[in-house]
Protein backbone atom coordinates (compact mmCIF):
# COMPACT_ATOMS: atom_id res chain seq x y z
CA UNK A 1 147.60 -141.28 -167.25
CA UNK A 2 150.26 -138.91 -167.50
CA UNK A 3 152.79 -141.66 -166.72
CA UNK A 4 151.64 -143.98 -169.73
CA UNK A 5 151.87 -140.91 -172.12
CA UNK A 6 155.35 -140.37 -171.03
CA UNK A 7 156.12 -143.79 -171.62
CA UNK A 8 154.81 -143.98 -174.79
CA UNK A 9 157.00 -140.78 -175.79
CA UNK A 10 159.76 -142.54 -174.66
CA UNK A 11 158.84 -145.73 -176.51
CA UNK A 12 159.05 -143.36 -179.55
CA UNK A 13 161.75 -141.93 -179.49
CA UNK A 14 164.09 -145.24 -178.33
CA UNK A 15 162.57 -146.04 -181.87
CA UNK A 16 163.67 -143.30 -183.61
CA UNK A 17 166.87 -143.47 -182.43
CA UNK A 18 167.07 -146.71 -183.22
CA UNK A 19 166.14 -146.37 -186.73
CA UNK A 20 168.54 -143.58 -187.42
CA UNK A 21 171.46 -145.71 -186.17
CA UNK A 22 170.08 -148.22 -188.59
CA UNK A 23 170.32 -146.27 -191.79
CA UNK A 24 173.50 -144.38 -190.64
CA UNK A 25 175.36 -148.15 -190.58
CA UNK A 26 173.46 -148.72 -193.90
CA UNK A 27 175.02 -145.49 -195.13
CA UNK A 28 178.99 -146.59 -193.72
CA UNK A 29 178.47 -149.76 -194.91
CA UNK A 30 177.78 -148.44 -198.66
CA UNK A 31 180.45 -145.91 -198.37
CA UNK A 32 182.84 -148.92 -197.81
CA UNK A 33 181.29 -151.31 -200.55
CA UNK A 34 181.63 -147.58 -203.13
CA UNK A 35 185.78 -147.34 -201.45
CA UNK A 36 186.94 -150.18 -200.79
CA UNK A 37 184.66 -152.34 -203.65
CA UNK A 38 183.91 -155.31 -201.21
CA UNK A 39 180.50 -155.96 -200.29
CA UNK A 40 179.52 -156.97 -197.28
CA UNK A 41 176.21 -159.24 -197.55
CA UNK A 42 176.04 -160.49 -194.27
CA UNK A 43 176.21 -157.27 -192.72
CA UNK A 44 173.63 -155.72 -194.94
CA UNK A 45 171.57 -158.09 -194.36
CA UNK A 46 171.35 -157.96 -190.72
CA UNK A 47 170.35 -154.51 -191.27
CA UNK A 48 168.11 -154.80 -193.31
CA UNK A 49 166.52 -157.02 -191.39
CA UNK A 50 166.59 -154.77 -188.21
CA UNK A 51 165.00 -152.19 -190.20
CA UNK A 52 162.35 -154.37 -191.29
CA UNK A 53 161.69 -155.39 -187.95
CA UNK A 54 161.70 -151.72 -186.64
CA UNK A 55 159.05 -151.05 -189.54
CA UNK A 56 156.38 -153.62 -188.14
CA UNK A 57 156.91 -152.79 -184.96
CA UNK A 58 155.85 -149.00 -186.09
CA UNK A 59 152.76 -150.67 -187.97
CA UNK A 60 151.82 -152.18 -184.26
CA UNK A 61 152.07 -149.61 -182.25
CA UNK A 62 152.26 -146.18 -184.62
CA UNK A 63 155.05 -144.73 -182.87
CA UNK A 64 155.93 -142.05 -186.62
């Protein structure tokens, strides 16, 4: 028992972590596009995509 609730702890923080390296590329990539002017769609959108993805998987298993 104790095993599966550290795993789980784990579980939730790997997605934390992940989801704060999401939205701190978000953040460099709109510091560049506010700089530089160029916009970068492709790379947004994989983003935004990852974050989406990182949001169901938070629906499924509750992790925040």
């Amino acid at each position: 028992m104790e095993l599966l609730k550290q795993k789980l702890k784990t579980k939730k923080y790997q997605y934390l972590y992940l989801l704060h390296k999401l939205y701190e590329k978000m953040e460099r990539i709109n510091w560049y596009e506010d700089m530089c002017g160029e916009y970068n769609e492709e790379e947004s959108n994989r983003v935004s995509f990852y974050i989406k993805w990182l949001d169901k998987i938070n629906k499924k298993y509750n992790y925040v």
